[in-house]
Protein backbone atom coordinates (compact mmCIF):
# COMPACT_ATOMS: atom_id res chain seq x y z
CA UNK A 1 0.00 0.00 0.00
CA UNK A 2 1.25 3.25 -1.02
CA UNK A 3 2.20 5.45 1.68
CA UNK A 4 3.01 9.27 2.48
CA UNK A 5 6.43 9.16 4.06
CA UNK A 6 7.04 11.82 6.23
CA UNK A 7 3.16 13.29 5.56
CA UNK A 8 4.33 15.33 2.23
CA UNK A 9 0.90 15.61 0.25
CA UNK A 10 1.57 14.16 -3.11
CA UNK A 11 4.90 12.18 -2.10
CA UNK A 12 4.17 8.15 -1.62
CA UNK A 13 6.28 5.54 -0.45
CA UNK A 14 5.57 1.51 -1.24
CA UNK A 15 7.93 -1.38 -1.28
CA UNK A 16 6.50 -2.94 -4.36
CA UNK A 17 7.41 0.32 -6.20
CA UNK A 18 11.26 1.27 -6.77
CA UNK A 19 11.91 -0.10 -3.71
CA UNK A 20 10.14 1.97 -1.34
CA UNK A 21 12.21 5.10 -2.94
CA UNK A 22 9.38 8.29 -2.61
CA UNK A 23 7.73 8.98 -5.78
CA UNK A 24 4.64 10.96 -7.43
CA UNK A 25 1.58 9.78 -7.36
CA UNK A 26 2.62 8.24 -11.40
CA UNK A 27 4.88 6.45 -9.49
CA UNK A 28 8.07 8.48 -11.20
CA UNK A 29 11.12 8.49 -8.36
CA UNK A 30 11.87 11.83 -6.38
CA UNK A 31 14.98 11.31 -6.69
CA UNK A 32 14.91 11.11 -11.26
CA UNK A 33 13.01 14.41 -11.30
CA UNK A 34 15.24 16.14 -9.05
CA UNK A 35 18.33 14.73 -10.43
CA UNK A 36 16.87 15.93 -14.01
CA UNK A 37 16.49 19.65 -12.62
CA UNK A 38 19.66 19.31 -11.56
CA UNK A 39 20.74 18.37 -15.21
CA UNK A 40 18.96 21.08 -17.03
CA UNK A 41 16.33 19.31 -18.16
CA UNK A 42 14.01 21.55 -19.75
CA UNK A 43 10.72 21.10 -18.24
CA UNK A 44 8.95 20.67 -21.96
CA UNK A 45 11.46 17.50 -22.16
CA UNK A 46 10.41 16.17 -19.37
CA UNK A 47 7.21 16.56 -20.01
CA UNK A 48 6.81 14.81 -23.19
CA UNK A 49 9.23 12.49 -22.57
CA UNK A 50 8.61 11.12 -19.08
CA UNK A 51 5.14 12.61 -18.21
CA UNK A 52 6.47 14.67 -15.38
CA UNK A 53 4.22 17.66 -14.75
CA UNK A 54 4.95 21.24 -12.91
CA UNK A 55 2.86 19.67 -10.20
CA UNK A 56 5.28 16.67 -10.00
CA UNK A 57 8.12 18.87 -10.04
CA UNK A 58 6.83 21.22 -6.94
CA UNK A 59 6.34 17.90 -4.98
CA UNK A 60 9.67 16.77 -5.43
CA UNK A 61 10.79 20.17 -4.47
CA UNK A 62 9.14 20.35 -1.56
CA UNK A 63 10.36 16.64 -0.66
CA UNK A 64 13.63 18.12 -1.10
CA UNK A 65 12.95 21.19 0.96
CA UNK A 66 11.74 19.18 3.89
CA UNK A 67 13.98 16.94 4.12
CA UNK A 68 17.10 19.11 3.67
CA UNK A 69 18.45 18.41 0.31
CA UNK A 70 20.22 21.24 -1.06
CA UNK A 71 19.07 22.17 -4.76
């Protein structure tokens, strides 16, 4: 069963799905969107190429901001 780890609205967490890592609610990793911001991604790529949204990308953000990963 997905979970929200650490109670971050949009954020879920499930062992059947990459391991547990956090992900979107598509199920796309935390850690692939941030690490493709961090890239230079533009967001249209990312868009039509992986189906991440700006929503997607302010939840993995905000995961980052919580938990203290420096962007």
């Amino acid at each position: 069963m997905m979970q929200h780890p650490i109670g971050i609205p949009g954020v879920f967490s499930d062992p059947e799905i990459h391991g547990g890592q956090p992900v979107v609610e598509s199920g796309i990793p935390i850690y692939l969107i941030l690490d493709m911001l961090a890239q230079g991604f533009p967001r249209e790529e990312m868009r039509d190429d992986y189906g991440i949204t700006d929503e997607h990308v302010s939840t993995a953000l905000r995961f980052a901001e919580v938990i203290g990963i420096n962007k």
